[in-house]
Protein backbone atom coordinates (compact mmCIF):
# COMPACT_ATOMS: atom_id res chain seq x y z
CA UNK A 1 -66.15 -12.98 -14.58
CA UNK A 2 -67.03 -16.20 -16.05
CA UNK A 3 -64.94 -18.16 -19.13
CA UNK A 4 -67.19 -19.39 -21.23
CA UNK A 5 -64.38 -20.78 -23.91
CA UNK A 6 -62.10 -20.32 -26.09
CA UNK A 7 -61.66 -16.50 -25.21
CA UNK A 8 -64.99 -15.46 -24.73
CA UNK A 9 -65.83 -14.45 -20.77
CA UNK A 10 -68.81 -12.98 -19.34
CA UNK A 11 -68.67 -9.97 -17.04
CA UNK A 12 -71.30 -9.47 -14.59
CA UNK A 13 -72.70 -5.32 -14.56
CA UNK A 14 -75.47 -3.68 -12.81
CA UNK A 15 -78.18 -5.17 -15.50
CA UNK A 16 -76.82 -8.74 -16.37
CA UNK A 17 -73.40 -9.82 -18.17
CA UNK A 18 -71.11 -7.74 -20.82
CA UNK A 19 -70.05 -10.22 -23.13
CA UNK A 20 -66.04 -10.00 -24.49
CA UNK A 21 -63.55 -11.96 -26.46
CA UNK A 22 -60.20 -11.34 -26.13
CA UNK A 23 -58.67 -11.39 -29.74
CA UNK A 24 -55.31 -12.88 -28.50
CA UNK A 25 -53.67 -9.73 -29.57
CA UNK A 26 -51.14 -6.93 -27.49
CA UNK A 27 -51.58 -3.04 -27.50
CA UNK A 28 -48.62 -1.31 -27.48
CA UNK A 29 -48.50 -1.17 -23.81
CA UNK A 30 -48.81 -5.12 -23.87
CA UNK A 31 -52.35 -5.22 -22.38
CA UNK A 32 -54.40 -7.61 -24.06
CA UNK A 33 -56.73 -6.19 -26.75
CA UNK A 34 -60.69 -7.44 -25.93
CA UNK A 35 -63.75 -7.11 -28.56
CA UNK A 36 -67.02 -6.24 -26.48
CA UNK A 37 -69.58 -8.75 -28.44
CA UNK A 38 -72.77 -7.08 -26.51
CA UNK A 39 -74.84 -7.46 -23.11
CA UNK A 40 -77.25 -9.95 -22.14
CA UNK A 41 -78.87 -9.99 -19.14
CA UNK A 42 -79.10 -13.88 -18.64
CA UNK A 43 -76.16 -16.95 -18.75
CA UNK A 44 -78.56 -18.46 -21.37
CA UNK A 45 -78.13 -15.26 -23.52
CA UNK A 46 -74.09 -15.16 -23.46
CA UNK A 47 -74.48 -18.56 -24.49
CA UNK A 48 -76.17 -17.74 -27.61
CA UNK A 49 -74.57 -14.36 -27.55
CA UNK A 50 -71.28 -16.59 -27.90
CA UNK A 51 -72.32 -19.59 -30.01
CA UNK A 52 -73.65 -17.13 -32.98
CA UNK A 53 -69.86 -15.68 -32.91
CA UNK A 54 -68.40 -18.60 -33.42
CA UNK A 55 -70.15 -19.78 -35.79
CA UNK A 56 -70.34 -16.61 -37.66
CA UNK A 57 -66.20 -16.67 -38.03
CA UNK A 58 -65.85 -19.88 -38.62
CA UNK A 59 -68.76 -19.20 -41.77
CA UNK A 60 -67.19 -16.24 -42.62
CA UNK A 61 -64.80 -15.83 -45.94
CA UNK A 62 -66.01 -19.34 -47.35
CA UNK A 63 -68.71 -20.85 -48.83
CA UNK A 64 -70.74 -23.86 -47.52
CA UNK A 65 -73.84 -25.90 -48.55
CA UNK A 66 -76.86 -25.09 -45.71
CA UNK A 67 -76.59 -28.71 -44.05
CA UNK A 68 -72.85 -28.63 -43.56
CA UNK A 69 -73.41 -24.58 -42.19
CA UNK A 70 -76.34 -26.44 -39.82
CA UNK A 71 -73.96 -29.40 -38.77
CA UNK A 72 -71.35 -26.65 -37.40
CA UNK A 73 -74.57 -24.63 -35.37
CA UNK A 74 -74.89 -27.87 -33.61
CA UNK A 75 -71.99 -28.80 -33.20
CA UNK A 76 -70.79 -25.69 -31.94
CA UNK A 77 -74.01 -25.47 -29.59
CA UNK A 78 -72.85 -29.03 -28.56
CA UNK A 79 -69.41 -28.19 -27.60
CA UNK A 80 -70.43 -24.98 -25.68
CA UNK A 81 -72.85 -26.91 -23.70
CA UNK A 82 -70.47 -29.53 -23.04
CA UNK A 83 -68.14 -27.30 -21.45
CA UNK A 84 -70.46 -25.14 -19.15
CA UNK A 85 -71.72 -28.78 -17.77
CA UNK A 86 -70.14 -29.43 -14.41
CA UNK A 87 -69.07 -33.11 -14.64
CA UNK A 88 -71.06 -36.01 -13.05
CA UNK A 89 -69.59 -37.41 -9.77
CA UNK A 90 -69.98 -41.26 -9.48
């Protein structure tokens, strides 16, 4: 399994990575409830797999002008990158 962030992980399968988020929610049984988003069969695909999610919730239910919807693509893409780079030893 690898985190990618904020509740999104990648689990590896026989054909490449199953791509889930985990909703933050309970079942009755208290087991955490996880959305399967789709399989990829590369890292660089449950990278896109995972910044087109985000973006698309934080888009949904409101209305925005198409340079402030492109400004959150990159910065989302910006932030996801960030935190799948390893950091730089000196």
């Amino acid at each position: 399994m690898v985190h990618i962030i904020d509740g999104y992980f990648a689990y590896d399968n026989n054909y490449g990575y199953t791509v889930i988020q985990n909703t933050g929610r309970k079942n009755k049984s208290g087991e955490e409830i996880c959305k399967t988003l789709g399989y990829c069969g590369t890292l660089e695909e449950v990278l896109k797999m995972v910044r087109n999610d985000v973006v698309h919730e934080k888009l949904a239910g409101a209305d925005y002008e198409l340079a402030q919807a492109l400004q959150m693509i990159r910065e989302e893409t910006d932030r996801i990158i960030f935190q799948s780079t390893p950091p730089r030893r000196r």
